[in-house]
PDB file of N, CA and C in Angstrom:
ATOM      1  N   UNK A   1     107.407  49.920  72.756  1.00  0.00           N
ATOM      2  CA  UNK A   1     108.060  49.870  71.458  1.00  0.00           C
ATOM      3  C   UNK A   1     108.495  48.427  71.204  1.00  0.00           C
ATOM      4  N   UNK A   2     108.423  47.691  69.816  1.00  0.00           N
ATOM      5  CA  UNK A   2     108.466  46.416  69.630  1.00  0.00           C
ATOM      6  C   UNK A   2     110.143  46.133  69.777  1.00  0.00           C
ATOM      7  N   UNK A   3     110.736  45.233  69.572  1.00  0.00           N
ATOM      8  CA  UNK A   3     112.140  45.275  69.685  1.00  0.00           C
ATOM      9  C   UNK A   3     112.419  45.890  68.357  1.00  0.00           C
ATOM     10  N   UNK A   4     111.877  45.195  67.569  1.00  0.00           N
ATOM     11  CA  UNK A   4     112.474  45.882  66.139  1.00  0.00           C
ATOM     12  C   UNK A   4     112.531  46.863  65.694  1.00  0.00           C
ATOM     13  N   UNK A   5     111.125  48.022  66.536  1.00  0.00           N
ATOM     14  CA  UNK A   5     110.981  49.244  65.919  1.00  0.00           C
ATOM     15  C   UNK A   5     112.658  49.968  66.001  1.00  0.00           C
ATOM     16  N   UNK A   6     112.975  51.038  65.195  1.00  0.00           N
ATOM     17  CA  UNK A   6     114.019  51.868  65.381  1.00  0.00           C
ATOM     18  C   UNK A   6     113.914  52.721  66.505  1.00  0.00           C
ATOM     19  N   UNK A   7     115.509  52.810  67.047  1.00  0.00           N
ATOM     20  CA  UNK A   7     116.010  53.796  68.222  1.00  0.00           C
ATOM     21  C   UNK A   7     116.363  55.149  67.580  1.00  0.00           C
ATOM     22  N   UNK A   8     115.969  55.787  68.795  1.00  0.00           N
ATOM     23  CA  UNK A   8     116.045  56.878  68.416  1.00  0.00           C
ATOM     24  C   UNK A   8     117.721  57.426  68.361  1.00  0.00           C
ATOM     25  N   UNK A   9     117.566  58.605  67.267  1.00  0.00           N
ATOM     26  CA  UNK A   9     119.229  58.554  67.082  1.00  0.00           C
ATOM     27  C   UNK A   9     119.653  59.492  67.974  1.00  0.00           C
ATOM     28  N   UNK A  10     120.954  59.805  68.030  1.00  0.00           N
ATOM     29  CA  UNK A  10     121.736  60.880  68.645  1.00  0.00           C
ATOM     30  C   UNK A  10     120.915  62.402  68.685  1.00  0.00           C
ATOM     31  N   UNK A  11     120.801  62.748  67.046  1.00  0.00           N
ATOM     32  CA  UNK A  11     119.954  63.531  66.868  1.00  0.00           C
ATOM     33  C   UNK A  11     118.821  64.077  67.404  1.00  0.00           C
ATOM     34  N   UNK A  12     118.004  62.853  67.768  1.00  0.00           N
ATOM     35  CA  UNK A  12     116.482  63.309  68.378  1.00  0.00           C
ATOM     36  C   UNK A  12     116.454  63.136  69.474  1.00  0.00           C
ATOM     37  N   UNK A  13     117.616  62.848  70.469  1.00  0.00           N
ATOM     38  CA  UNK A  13     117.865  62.782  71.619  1.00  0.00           C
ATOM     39  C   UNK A  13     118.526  63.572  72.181  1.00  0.00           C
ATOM     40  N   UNK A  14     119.019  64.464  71.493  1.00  0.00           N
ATOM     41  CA  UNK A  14     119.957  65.923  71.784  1.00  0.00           C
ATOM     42  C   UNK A  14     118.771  66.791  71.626  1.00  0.00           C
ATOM     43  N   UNK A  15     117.183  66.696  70.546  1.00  0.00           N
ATOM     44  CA  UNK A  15     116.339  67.622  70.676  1.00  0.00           C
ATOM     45  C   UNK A  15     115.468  67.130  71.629  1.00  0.00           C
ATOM     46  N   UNK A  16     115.370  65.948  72.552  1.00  0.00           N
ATOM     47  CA  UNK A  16     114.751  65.417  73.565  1.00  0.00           C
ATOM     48  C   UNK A  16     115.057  63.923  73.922  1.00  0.00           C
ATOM     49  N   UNK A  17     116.019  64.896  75.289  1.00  0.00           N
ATOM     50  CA  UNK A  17     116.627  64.060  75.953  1.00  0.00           C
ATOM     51  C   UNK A  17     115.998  62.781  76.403  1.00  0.00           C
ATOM     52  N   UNK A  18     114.313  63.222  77.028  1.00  0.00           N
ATOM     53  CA  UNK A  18     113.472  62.329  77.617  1.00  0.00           C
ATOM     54  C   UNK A  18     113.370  60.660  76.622  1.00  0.00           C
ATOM     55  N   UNK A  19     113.997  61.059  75.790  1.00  0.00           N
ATOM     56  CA  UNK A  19     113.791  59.547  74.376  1.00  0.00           C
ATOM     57  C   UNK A  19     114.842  58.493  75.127  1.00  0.00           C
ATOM     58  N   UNK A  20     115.768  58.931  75.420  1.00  0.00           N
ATOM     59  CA  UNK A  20     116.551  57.843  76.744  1.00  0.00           C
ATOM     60  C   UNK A  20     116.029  57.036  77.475  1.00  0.00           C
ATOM     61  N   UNK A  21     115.494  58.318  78.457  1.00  0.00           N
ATOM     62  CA  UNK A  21     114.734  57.492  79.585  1.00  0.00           C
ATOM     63  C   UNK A  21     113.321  56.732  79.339  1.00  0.00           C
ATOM     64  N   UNK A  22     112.654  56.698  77.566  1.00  0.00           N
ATOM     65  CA  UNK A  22     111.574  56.081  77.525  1.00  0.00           C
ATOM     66  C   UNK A  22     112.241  54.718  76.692  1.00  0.00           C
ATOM     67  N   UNK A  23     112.964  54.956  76.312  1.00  0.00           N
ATOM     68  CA  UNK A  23     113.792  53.402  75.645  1.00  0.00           C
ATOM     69  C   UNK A  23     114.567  52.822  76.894  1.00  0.00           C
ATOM     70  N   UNK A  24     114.802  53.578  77.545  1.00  0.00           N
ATOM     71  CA  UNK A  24     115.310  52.359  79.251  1.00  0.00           C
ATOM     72  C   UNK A  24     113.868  51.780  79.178  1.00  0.00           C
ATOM     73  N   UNK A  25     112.699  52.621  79.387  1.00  0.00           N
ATOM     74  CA  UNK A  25     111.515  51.871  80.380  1.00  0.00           C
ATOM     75  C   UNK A  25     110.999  50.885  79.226  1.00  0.00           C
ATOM     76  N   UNK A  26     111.059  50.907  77.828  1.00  0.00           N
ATOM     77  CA  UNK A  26     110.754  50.318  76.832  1.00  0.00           C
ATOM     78  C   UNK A  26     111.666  48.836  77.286  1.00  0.00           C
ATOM     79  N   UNK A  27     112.441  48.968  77.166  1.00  0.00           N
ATOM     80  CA  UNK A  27     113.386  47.643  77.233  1.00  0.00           C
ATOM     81  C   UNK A  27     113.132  46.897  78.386  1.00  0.00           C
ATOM     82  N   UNK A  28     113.072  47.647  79.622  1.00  0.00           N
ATOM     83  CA  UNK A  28     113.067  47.011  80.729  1.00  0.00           C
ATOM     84  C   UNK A  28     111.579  46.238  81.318  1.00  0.00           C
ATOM     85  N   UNK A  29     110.757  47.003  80.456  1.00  0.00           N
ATOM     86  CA  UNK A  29     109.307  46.679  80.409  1.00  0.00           C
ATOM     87  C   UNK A  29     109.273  45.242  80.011  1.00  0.00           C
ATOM     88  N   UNK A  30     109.711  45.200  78.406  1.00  0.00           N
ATOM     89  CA  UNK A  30     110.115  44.056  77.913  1.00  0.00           C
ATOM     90  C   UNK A  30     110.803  42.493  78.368  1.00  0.00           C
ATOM     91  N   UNK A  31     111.811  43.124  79.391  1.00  0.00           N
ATOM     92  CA  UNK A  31     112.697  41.731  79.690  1.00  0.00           C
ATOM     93  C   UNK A  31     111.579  41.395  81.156  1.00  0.00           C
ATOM     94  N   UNK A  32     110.905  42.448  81.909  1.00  0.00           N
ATOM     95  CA  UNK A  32     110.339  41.815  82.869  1.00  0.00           C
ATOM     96  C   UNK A  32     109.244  40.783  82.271  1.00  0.00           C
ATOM     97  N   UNK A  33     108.558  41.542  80.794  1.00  0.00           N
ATOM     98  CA  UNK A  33     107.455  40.943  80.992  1.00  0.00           C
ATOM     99  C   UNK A  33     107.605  39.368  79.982  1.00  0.00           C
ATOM    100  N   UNK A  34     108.586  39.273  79.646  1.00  0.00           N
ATOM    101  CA  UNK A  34     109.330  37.797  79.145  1.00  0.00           C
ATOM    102  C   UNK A  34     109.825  37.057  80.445  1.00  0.00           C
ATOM    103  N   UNK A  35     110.240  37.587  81.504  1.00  0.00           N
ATOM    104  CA  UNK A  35     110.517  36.777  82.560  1.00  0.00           C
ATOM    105  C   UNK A  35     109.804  36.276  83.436  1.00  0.00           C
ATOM    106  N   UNK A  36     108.650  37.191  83.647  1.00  0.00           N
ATOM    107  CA  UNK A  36     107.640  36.764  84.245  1.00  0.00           C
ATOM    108  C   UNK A  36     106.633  35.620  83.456  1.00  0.00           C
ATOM    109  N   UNK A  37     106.678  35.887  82.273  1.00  0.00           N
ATOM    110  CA  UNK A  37     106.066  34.739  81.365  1.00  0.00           C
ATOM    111  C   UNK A  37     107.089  33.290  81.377  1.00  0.00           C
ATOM    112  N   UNK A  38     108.003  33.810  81.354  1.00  0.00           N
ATOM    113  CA  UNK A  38     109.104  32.487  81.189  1.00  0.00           C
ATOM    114  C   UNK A  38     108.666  31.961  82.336  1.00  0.00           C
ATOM    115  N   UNK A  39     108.198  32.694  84.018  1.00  0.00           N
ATOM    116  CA  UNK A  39     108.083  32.305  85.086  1.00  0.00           C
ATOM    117  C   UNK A  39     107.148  31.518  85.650  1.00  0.00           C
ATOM    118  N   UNK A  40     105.952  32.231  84.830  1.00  0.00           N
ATOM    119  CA  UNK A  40     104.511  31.248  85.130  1.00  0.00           C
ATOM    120  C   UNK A  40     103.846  31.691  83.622  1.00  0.00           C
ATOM    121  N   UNK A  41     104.194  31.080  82.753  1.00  0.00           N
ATOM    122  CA  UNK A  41     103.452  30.402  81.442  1.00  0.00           C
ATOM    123  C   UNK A  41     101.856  30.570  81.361  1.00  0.00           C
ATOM    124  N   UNK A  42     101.611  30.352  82.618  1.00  0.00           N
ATOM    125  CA  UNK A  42      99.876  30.455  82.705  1.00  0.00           C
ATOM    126  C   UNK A  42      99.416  31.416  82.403  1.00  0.00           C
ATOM    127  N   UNK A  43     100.062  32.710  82.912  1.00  0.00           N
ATOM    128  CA  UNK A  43      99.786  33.846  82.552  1.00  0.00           C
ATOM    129  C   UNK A  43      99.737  34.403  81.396  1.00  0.00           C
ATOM    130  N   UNK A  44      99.791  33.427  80.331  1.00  0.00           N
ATOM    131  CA  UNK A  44      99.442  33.762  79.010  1.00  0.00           C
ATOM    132  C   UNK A  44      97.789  33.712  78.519  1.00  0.00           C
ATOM    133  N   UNK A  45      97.234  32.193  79.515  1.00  0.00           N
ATOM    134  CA  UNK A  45      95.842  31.806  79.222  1.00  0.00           C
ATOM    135  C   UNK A  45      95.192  33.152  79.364  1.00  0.00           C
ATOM    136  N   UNK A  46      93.913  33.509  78.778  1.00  0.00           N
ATOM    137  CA  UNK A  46      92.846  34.111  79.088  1.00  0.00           C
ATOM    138  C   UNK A  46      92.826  34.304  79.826  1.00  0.00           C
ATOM    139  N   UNK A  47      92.236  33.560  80.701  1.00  0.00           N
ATOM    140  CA  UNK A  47      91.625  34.001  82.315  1.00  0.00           C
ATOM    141  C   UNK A  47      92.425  32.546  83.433  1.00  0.00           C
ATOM    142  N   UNK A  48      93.654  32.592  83.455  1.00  0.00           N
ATOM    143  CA  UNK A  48      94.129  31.837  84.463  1.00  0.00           C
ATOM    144  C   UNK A  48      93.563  31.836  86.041  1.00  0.00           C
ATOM    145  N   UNK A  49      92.983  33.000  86.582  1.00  0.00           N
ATOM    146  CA  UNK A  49      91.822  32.888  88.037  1.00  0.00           C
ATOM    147  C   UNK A  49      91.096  31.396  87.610  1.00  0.00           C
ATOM    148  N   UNK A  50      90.490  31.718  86.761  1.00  0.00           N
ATOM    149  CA  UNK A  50      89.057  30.453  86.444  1.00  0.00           C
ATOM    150  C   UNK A  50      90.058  29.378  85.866  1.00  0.00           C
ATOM    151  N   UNK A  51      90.475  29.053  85.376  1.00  0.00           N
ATOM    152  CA  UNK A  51      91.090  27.761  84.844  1.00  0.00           C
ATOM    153  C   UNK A  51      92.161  27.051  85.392  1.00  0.00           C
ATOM    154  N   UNK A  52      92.871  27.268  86.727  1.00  0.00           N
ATOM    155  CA  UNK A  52      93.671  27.500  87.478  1.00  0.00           C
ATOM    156  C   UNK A  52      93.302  27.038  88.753  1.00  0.00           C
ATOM    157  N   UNK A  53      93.362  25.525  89.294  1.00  0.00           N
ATOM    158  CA  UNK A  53      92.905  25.615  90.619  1.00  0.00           C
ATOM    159  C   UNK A  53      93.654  25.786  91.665  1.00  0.00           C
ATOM    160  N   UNK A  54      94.943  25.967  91.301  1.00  0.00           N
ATOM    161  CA  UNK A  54      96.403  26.283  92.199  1.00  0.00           C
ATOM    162  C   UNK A  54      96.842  27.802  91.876  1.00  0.00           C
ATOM    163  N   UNK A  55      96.097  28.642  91.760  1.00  0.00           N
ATOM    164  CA  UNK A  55      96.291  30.035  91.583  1.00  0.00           C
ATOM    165  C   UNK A  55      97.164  30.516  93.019  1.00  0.00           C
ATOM    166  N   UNK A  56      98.331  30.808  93.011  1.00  0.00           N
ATOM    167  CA  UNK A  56      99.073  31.592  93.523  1.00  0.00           C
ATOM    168  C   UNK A  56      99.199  32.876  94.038  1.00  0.00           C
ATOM    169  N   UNK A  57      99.932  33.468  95.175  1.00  0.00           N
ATOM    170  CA  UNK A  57     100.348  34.499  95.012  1.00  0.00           C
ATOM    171  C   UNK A  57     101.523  34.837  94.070  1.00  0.00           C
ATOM    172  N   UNK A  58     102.032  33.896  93.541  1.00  0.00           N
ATOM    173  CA  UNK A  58     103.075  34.558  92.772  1.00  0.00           C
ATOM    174  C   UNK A  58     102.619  35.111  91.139  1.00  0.00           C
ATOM    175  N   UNK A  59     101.277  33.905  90.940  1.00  0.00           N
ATOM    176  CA  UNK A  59     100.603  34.210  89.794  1.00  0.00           C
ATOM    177  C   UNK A  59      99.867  35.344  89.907  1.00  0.00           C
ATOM    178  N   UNK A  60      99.251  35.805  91.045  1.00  0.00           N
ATOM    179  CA  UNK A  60      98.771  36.901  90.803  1.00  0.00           C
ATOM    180  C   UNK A  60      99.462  38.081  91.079  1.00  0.00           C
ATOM    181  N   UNK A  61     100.287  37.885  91.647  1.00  0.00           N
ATOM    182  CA  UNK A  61     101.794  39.269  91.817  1.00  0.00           C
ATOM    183  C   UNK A  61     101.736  39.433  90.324  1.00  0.00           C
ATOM    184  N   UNK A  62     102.367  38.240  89.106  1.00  0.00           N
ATOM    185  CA  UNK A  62     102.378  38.265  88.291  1.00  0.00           C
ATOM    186  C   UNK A  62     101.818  38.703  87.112  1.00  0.00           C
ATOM    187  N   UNK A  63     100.323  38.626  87.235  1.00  0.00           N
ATOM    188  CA  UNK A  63      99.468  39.343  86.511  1.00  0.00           C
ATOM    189  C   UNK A  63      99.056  40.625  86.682  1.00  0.00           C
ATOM    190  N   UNK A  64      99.202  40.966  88.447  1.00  0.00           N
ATOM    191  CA  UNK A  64      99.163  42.978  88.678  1.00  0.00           C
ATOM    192  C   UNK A  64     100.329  43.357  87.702  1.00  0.00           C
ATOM    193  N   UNK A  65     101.800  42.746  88.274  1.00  0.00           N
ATOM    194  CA  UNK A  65     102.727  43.178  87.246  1.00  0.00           C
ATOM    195  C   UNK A  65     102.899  43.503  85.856  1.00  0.00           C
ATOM    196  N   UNK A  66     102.121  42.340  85.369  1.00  0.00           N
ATOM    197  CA  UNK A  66     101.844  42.512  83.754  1.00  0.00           C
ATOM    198  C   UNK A  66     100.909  43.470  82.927  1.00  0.00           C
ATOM    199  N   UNK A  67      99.997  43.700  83.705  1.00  0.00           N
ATOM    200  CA  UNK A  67      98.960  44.821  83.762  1.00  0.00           C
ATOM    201  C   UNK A  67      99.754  45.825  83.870  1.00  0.00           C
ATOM    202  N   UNK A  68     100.496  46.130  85.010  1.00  0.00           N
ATOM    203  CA  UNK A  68     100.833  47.697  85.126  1.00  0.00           C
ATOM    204  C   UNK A  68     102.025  48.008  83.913  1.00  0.00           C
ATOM    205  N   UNK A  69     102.774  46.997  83.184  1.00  0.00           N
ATOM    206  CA  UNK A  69     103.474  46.888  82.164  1.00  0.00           C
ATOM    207  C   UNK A  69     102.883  47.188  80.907  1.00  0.00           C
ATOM    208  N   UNK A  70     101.898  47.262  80.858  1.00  0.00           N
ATOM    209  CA  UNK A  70     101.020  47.062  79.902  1.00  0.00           C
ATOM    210  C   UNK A  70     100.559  48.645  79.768  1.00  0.00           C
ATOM    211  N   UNK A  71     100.321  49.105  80.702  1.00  0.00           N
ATOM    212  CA  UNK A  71     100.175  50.802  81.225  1.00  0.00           C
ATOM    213  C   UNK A  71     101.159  51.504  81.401  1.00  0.00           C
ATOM    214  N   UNK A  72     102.445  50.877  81.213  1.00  0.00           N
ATOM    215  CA  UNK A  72     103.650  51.821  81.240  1.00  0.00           C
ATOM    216  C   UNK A  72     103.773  51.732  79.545  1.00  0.00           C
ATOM    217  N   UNK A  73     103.719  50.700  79.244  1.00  0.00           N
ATOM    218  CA  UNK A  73     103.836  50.576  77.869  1.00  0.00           C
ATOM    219  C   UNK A  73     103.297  51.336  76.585  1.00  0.00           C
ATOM    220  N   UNK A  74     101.790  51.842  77.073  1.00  0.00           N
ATOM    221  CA  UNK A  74     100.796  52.554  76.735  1.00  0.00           C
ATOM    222  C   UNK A  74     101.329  53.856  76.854  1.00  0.00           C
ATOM    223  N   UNK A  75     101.693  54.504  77.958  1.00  0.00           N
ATOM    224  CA  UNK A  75     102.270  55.961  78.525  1.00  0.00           C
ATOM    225  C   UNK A  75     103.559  55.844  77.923  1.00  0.00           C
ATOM    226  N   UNK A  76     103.874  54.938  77.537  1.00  0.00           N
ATOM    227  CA  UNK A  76     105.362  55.773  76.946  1.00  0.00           C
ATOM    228  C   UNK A  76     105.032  55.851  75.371  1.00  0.00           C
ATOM    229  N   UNK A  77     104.431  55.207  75.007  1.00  0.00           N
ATOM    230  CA  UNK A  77     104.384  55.429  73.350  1.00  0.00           C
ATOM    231  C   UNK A  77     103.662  56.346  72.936  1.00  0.00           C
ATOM    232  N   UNK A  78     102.612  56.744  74.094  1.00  0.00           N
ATOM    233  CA  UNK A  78     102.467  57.689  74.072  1.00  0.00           C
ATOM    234  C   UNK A  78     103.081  59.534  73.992  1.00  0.00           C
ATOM    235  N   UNK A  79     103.572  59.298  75.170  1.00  0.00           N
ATOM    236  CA  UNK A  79     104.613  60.270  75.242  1.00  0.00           C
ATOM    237  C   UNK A  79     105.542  60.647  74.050  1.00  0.00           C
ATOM    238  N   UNK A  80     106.261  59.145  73.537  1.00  0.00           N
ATOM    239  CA  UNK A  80     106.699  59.208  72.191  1.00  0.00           C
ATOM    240  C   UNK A  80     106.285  59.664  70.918  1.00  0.00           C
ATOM    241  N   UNK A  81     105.092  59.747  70.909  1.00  0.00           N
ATOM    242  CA  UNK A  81     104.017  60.134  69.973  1.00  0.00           C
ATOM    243  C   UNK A  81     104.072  61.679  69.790  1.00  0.00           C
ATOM    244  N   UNK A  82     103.659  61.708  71.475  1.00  0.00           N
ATOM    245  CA  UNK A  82     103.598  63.565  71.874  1.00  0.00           C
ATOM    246  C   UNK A  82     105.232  64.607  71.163  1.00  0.00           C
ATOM    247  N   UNK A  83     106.198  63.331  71.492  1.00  0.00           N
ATOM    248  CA  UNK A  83     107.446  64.169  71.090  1.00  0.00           C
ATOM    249  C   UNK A  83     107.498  64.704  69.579  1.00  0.00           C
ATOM    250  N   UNK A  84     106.989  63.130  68.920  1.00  0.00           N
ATOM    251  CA  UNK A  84     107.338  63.349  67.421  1.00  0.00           C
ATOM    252  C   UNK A  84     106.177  64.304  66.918  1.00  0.00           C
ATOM    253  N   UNK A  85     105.248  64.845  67.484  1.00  0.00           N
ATOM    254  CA  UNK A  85     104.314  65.716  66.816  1.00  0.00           C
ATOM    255  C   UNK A  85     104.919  67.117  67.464  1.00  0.00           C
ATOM    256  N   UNK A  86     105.526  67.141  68.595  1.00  0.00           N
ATOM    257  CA  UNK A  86     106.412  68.661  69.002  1.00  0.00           C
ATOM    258  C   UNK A  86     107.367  68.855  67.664  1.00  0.00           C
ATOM    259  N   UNK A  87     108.061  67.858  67.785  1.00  0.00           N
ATOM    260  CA  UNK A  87     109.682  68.098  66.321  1.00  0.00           C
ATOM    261  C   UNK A  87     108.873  67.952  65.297  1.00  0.00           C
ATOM    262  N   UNK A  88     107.181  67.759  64.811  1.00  0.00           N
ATOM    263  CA  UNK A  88     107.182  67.976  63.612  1.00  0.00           C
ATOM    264  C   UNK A  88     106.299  69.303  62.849  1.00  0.00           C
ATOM    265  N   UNK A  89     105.988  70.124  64.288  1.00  0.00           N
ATOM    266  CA  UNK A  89     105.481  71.042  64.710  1.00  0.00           C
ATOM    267  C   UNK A  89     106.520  72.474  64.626  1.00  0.00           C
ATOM    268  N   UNK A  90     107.671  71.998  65.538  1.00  0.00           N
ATOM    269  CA  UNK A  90     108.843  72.681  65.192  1.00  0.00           C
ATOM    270  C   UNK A  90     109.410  72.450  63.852  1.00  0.00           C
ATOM    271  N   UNK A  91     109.197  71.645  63.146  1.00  0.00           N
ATOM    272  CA  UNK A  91     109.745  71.666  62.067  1.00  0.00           C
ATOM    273  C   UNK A  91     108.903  72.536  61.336  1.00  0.00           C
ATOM    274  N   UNK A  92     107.707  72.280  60.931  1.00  0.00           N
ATOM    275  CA  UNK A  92     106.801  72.783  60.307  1.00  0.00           C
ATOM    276  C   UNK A  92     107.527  74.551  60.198  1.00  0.00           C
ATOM    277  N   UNK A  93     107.118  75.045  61.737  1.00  0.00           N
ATOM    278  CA  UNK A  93     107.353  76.574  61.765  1.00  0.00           C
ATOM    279  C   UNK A  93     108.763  77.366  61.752  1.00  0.00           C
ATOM    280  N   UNK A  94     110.135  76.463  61.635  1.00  0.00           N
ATOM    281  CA  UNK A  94     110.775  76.738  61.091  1.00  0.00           C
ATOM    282  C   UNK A  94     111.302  76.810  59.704  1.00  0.00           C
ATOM    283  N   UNK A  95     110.511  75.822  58.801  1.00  0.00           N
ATOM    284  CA  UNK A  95     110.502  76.119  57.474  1.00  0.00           C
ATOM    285  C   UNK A  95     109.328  76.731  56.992  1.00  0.00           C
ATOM    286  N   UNK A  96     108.363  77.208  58.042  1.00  0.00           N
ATOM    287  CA  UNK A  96     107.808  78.549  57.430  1.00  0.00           C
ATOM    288  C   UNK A  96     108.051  79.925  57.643  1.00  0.00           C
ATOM    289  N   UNK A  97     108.845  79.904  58.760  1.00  0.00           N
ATOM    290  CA  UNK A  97     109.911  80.915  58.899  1.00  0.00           C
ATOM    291  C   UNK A  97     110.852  81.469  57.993  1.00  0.00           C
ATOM    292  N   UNK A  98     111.443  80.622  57.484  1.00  0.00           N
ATOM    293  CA  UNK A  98     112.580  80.631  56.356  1.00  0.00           C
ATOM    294  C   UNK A  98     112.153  81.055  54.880  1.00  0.00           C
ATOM    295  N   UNK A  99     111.091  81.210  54.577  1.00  0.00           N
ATOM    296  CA  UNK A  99     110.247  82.067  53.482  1.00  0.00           C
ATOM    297  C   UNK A  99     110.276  82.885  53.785  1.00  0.00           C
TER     298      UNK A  99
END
């Protein structure tokens, strides 16, 4: 989730709790993967392996890291996705209930 997008409110977190624990991993995703960039810059290039003749272990710790951030990042917006089509699903069949 971008920083700017909106948090989820009280509301949709009392109908799923799990929106907590995906805005922790949202945020925390975030500050690692600014710190690790703040850390080695390189890891922005394309392909830092090839352009890089002092390639590191810390650079490449760095880039598994960023990758698997990248896949948490993916799975949670996902998940987020999955929620808002449950509550709009439940919504749906409770106001066709109500007829």
């Amino acid at each position: 989730m971008p920083p700017d997008a909106p948090r989820a409110t009280p509301e949709q977190m009392a109908e799923a709790p799990e929106l907590a624990a995906l805005e922790i991993l949202d945020c925390a995703a975030d500050v690692a993967s600014r710190a690790l960039l703040a850390a080695s810059p390189e890891l922005l290039e394309h392909d830092f392996l090839l352009e890089h003749a002092a390639v590191t272990p810390q650079l490449c710790l760095g880039a598994a890291v960023l990758s698997a951030i990248v896949t948490l990042t993916v799975a949670v917006e996902r998940y987020r996705v999955h929620l808002e089509q449950l509550a709009s699903l439940c919504l749906r069949e409770t106001e066709n209930h109500d007829f």
